[in-house]
N, C-alpha and C. Protein backbone atom coordinates (compact mmCIF):
# COMPACT_ATOMS: atom_id res chain seq x y z
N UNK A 1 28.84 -59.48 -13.51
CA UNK A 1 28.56 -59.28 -12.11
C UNK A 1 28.15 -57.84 -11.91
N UNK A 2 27.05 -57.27 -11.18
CA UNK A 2 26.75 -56.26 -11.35
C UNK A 2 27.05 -55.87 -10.18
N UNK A 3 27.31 -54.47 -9.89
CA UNK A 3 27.19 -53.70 -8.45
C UNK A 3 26.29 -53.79 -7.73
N UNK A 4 25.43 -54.39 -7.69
CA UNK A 4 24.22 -54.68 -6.80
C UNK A 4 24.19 -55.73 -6.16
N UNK A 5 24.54 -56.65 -6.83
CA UNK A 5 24.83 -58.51 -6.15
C UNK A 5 25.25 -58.63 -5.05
N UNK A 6 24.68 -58.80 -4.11
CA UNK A 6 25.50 -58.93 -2.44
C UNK A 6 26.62 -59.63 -2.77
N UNK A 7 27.01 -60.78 -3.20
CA UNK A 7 28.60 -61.25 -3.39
C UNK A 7 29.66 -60.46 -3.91
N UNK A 8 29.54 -59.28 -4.36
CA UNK A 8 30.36 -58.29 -5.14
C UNK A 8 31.53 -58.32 -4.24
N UNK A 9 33.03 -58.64 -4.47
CA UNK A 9 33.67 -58.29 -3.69
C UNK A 9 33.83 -59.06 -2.38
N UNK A 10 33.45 -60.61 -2.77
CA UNK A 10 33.41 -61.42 -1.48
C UNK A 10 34.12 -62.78 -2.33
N UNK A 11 34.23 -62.62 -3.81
CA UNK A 11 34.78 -63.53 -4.02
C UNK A 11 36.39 -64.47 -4.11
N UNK A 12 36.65 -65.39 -4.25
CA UNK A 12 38.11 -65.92 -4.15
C UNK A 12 38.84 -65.53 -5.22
N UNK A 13 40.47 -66.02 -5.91
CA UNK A 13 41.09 -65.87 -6.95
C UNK A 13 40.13 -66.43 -8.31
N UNK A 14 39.54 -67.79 -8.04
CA UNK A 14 38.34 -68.59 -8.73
C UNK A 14 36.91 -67.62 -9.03
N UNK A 15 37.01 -66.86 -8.41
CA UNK A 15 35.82 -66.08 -8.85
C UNK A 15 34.70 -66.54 -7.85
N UNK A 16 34.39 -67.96 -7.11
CA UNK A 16 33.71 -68.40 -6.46
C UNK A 16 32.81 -67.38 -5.10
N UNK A 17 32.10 -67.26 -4.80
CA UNK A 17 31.38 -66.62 -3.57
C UNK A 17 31.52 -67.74 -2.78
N UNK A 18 32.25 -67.26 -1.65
CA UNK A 18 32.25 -68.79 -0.72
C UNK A 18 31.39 -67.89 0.93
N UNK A 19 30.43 -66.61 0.59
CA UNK A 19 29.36 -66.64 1.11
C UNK A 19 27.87 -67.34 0.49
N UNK A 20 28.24 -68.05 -0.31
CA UNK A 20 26.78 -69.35 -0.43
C UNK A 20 26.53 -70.39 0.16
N UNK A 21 27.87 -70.27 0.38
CA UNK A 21 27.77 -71.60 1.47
C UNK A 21 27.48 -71.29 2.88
N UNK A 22 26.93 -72.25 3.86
CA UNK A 22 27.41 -71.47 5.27
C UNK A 22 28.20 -71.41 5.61
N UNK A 23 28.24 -69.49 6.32
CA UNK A 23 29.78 -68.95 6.65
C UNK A 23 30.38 -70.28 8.21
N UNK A 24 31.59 -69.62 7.51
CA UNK A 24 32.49 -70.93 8.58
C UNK A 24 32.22 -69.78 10.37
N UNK A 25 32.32 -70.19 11.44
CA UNK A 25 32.65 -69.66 12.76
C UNK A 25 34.20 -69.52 12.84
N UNK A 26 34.69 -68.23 13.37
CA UNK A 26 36.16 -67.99 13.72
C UNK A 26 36.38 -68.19 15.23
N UNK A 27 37.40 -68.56 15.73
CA UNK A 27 38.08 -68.47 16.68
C UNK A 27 39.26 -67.92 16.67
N UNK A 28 39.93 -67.12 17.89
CA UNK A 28 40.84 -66.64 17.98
C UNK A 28 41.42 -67.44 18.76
N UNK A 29 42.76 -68.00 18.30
CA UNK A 29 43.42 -69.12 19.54
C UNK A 29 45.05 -68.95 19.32
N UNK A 30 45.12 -68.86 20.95
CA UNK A 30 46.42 -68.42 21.84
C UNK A 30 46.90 -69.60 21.78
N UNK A 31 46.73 -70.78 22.11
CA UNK A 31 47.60 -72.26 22.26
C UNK A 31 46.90 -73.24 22.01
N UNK A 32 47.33 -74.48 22.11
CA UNK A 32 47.12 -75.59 21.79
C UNK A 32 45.78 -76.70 22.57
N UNK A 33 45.64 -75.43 23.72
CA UNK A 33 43.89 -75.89 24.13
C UNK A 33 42.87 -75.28 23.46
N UNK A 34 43.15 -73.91 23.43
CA UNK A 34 42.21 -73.03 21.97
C UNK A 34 41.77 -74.24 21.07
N UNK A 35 42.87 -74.29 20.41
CA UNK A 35 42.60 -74.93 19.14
C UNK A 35 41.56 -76.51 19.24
N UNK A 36 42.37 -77.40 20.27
CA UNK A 36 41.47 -78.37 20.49
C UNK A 36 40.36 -77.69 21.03
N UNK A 37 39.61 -77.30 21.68
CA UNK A 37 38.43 -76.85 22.09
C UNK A 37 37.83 -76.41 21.44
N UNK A 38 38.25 -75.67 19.97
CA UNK A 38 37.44 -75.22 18.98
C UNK A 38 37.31 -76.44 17.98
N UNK A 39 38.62 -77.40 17.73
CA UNK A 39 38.32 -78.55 16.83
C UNK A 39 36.94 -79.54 17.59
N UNK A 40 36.84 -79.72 18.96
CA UNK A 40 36.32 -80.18 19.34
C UNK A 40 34.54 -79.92 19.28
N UNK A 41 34.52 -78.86 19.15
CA UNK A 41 32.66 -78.43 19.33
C UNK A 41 32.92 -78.36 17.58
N UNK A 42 33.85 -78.06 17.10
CA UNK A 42 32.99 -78.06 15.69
C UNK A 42 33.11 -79.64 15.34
N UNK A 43 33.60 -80.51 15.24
CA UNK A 43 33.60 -82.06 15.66
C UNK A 43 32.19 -82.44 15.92
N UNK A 44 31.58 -82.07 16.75
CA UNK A 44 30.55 -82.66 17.82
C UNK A 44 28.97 -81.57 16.81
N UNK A 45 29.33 -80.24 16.26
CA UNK A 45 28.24 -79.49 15.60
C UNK A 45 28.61 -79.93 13.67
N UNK A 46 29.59 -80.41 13.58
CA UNK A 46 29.76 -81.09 12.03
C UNK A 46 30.17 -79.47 11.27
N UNK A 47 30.73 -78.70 12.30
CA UNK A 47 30.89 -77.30 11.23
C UNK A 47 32.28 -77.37 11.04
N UNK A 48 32.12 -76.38 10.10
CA UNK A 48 33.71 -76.21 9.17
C UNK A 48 34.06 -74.56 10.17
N UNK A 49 35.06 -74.51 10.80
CA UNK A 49 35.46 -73.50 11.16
C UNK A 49 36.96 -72.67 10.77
N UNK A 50 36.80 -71.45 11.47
CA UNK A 50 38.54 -70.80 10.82
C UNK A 50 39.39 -70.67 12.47
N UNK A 51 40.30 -70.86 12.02
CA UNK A 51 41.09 -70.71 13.35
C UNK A 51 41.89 -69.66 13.02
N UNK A 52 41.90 -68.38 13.97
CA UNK A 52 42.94 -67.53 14.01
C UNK A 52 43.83 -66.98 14.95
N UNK A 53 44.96 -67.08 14.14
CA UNK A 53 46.01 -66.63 15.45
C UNK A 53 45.76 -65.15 15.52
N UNK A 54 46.61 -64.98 17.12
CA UNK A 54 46.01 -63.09 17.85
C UNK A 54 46.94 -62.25 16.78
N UNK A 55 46.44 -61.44 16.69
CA UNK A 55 47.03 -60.52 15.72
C UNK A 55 49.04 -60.50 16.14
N UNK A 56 49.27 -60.04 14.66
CA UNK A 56 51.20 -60.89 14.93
C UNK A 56 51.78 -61.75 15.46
N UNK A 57 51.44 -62.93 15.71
CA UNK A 57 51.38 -64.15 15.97
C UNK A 57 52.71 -64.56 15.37
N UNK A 58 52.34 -64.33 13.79
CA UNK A 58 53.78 -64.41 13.19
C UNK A 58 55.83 -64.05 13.85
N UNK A 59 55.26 -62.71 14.55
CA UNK A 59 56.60 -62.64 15.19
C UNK A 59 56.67 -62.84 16.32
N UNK A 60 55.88 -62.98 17.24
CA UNK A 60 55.84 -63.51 18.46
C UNK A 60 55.51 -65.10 18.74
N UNK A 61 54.65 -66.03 17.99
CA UNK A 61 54.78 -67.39 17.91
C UNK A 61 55.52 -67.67 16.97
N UNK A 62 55.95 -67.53 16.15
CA UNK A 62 56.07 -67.94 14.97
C UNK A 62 55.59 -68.73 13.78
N UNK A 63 55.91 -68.66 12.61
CA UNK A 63 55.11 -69.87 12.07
C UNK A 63 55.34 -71.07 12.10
N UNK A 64 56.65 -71.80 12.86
CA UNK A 64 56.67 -72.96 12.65
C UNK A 64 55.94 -73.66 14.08
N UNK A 65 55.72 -72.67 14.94
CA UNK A 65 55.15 -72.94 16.06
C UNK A 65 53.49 -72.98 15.76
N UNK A 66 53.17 -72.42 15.54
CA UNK A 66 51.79 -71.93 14.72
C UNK A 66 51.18 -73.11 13.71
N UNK A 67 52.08 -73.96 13.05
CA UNK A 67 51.91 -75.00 12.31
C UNK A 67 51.88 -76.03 13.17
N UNK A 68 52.98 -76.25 13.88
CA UNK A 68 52.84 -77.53 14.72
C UNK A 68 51.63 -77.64 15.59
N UNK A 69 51.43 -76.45 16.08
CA UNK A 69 50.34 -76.72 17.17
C UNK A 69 48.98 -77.02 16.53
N UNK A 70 48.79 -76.18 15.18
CA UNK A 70 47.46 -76.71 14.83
C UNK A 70 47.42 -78.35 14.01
N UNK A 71 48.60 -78.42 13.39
CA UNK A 71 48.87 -79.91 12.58
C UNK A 71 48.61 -80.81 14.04
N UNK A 72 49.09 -80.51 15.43
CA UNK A 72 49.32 -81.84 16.60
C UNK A 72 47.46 -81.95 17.21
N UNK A 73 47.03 -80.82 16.71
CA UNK A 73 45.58 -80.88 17.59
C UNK A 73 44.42 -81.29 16.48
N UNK A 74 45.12 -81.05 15.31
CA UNK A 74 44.01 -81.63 13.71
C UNK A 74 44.51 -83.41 13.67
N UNK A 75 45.11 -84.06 14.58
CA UNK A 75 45.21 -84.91 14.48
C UNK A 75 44.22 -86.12 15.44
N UNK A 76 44.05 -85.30 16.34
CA UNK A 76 42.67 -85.62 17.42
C UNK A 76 41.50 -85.72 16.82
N UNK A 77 41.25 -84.71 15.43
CA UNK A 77 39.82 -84.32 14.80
C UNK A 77 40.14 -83.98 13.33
N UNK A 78 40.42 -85.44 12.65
CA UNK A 78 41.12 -85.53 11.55
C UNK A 78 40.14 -85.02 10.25
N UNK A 79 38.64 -84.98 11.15
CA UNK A 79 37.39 -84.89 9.49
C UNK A 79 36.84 -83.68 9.90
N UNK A 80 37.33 -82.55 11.06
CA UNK A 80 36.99 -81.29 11.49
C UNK A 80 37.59 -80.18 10.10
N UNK A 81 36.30 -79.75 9.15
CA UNK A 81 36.90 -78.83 8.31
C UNK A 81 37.48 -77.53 8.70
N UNK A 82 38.65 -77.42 9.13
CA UNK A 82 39.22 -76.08 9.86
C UNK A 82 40.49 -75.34 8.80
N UNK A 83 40.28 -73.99 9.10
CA UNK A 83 41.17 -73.62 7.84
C UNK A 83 41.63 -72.35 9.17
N UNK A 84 43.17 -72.60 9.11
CA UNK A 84 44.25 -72.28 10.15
C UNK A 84 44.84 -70.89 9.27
N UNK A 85 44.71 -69.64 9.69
CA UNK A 85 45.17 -68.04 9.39
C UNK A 85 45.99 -67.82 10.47
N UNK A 86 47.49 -67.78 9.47
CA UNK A 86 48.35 -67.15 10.88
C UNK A 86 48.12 -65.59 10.24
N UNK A 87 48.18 -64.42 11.36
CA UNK A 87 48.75 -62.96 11.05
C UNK A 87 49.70 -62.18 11.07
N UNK A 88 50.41 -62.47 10.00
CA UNK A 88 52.04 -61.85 10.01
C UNK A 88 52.53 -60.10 9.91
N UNK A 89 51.19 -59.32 10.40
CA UNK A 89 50.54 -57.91 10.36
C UNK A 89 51.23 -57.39 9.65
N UNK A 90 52.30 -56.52 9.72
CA UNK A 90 52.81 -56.20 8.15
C UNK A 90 53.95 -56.37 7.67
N UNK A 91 54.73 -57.56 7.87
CA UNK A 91 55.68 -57.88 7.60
C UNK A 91 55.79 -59.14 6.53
N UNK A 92 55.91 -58.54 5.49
CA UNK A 92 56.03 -59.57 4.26
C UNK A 92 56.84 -60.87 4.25
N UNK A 93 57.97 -60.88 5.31
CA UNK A 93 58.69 -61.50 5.24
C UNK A 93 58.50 -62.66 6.28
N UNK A 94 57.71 -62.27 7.08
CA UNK A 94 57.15 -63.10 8.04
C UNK A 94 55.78 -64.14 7.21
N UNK A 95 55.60 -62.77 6.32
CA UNK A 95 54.45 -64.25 5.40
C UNK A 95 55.03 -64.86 4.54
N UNK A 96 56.17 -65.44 3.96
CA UNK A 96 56.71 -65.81 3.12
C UNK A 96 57.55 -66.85 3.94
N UNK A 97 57.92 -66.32 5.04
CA UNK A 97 58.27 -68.00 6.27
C UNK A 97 57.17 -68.71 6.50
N UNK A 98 55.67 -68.03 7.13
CA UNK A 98 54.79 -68.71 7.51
C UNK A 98 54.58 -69.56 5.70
N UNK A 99 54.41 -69.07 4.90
CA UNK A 99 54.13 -70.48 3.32
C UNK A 99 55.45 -71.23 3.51
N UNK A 100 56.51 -70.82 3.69
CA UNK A 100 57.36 -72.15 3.89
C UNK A 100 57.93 -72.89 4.96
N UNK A 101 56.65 -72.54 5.77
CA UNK A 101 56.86 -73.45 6.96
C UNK A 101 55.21 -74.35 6.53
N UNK A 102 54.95 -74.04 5.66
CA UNK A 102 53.36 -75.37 5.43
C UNK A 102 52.04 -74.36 6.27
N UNK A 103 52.06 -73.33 6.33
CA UNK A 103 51.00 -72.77 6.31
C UNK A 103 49.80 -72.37 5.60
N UNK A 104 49.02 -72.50 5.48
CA UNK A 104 48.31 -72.39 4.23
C UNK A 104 47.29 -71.40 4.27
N UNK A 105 46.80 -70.43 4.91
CA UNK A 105 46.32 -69.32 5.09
C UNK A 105 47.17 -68.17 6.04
N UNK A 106 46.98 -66.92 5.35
CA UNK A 106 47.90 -65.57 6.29
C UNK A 106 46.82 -64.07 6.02
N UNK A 107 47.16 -64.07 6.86
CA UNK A 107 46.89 -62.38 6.89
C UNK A 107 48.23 -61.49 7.09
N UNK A 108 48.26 -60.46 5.98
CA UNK A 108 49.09 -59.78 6.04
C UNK A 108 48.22 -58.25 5.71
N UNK A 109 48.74 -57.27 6.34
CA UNK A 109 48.78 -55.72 6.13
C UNK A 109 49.75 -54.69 5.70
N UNK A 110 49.55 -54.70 3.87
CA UNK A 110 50.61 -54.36 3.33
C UNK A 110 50.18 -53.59 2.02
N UNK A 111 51.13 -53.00 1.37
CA UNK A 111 50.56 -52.02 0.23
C UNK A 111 49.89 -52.77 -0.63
N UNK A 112 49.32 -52.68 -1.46
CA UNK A 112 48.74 -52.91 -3.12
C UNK A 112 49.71 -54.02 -3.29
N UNK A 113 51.20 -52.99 -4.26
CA UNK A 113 52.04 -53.74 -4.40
C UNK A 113 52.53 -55.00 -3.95
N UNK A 114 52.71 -55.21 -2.46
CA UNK A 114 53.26 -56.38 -1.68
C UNK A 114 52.40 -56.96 -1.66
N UNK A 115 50.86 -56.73 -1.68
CA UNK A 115 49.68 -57.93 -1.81
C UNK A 115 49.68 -58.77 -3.10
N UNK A 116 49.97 -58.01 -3.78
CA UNK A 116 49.93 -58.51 -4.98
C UNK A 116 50.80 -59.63 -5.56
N UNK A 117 52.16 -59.10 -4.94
CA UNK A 117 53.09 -60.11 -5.19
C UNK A 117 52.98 -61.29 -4.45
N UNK A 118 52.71 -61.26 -2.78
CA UNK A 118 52.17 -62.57 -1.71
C UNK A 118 50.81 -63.30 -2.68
N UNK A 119 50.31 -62.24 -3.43
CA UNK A 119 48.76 -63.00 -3.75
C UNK A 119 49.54 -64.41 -5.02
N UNK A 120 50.31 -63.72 -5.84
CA UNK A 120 51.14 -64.22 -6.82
C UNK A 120 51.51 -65.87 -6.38
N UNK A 121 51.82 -66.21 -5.49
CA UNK A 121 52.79 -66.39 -4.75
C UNK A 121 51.93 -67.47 -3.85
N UNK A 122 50.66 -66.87 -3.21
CA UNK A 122 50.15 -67.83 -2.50
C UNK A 122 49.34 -68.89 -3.96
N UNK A 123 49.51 -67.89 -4.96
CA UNK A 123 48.41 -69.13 -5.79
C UNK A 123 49.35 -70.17 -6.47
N UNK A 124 50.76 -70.01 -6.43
CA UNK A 124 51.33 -70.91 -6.84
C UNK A 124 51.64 -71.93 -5.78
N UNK A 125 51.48 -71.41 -4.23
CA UNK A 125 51.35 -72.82 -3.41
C UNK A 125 50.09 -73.57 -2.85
N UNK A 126 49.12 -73.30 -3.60
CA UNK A 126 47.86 -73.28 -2.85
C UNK A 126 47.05 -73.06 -1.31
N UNK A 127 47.88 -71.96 -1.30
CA UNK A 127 47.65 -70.84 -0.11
C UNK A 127 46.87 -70.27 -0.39
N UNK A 128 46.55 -69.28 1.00
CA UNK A 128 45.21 -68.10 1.16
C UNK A 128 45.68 -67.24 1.58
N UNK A 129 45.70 -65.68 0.56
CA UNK A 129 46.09 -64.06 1.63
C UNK A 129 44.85 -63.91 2.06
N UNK A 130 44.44 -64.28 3.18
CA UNK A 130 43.10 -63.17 3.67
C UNK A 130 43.06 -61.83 4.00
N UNK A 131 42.50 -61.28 3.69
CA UNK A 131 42.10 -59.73 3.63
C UNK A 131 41.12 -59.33 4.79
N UNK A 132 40.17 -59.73 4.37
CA UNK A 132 39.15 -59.33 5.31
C UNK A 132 38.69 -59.57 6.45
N UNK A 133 38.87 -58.61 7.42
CA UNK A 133 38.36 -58.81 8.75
C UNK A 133 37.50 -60.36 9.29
N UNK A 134 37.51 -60.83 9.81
CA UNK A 134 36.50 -61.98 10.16
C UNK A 134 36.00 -61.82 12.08
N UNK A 135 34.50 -62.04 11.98
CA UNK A 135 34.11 -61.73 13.12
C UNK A 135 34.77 -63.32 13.70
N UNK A 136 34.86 -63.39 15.09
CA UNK A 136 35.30 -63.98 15.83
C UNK A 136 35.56 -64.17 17.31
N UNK A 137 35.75 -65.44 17.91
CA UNK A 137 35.43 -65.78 19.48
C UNK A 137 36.91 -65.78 19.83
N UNK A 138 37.40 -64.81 20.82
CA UNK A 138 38.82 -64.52 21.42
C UNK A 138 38.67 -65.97 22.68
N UNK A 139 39.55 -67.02 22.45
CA UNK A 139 39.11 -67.63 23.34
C UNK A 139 40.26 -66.93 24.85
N UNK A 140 41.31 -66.26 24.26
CA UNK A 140 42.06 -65.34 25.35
C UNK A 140 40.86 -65.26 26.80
N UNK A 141 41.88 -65.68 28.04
CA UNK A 141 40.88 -65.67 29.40
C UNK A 141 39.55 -66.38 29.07
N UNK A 142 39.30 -67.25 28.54
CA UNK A 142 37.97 -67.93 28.85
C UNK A 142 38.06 -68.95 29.63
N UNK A 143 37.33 -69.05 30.52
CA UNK A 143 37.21 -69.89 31.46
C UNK A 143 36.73 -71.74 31.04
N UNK A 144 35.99 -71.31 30.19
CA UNK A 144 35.24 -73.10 30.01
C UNK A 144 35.43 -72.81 28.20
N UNK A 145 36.61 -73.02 27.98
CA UNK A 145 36.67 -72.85 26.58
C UNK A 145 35.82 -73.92 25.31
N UNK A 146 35.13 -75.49 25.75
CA UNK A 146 34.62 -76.14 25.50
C UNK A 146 33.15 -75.26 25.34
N UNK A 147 32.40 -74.92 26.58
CA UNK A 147 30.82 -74.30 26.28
C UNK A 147 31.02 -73.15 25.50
N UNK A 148 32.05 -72.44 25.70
CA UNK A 148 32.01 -71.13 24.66
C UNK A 148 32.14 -71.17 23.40
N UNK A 149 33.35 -72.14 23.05
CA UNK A 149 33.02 -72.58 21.55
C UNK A 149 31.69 -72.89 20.89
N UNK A 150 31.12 -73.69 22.10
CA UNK A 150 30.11 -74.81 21.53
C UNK A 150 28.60 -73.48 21.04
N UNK A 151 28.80 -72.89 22.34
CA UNK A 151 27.64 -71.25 22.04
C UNK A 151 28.24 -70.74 21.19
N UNK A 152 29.39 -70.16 20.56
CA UNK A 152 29.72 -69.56 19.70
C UNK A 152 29.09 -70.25 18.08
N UNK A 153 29.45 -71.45 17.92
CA UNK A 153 29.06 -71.84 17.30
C UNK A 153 27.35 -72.27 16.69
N UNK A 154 26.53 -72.03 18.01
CA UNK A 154 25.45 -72.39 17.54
C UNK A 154 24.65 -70.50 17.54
N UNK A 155 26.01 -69.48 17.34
CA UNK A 155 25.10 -68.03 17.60
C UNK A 155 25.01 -67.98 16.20
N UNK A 156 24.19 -66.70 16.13
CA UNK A 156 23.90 -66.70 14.26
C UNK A 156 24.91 -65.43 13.97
């Protein structure tokens, strides 16, 4: 892999570039209409999207709250490819409840060291540490959370 390759540094534990594919659309979602409203337009546009909780979510929703709500609204839109990031900001211990509460993607903000060990850790449950920033639609105060998804999704 050379330093020049636009994928440098975009790839998974697999080595895979999963910018070849088309990138997924993010949402930022506060509750359990968020989420349906975003399962819903990507439903209706056939896209695979990411759902993310507002930053520390982890200690203020929690993760078992955080699970239920997206498991009760993926049940409305059972063939919607959505991949659910809680953010447990820097508390290790909050990401290590969110994997054993059935979470399967986290964001955490933490040394080298503690990434390393969560990274350890998520590959033995087939989890995701995400790292990197992801652009994204705050559905926080939106009024018609259905058309905004649906524009979000068709922006480039």
């Amino acid at each position: 892999m050379g330093l020049l390759q636009p994928h440098v540094g975009y790839g998974d534990r697999d080595g895979q570039c999963p910018l070849r594919a088309k990138a997924r659309k993010a949402f930022v979602v506060h509750h359990r209409e968020h989420v349906m409203a975003a399962l819903q337009a990507a439903s209706e546009a056939g896209a695979a999207i990411t759902l993310l909780s507002p930053p520390a979510a982890a200690l203020s929703l929690g993760a078992a709250v955080f699970a239920a709500m997206i498991e009760d609204a993926r049940l409305h839109y059972p063939g919607v490819d959505a991949v659910a990031v809680l953010d447990c900001a820097d508390r290790p211990g909050m990401a290590l409840n969110a994997l054993r509460h059935g979470v399967k993607a986290i964001r955490l903000a933490a040394s080298p060291e503690i990434i390393s060990k969560i990274n350890e850790i998520t590959a033995q449950t087939e989890s995701k540490l995400e790292l990197r920033d992801i652009p994204a639609c705050d559905l926080n105060n939106v009024e018609d959370l259905l058309t905004s998804c649906r524009k979000w999704l068709q922006s480039q």
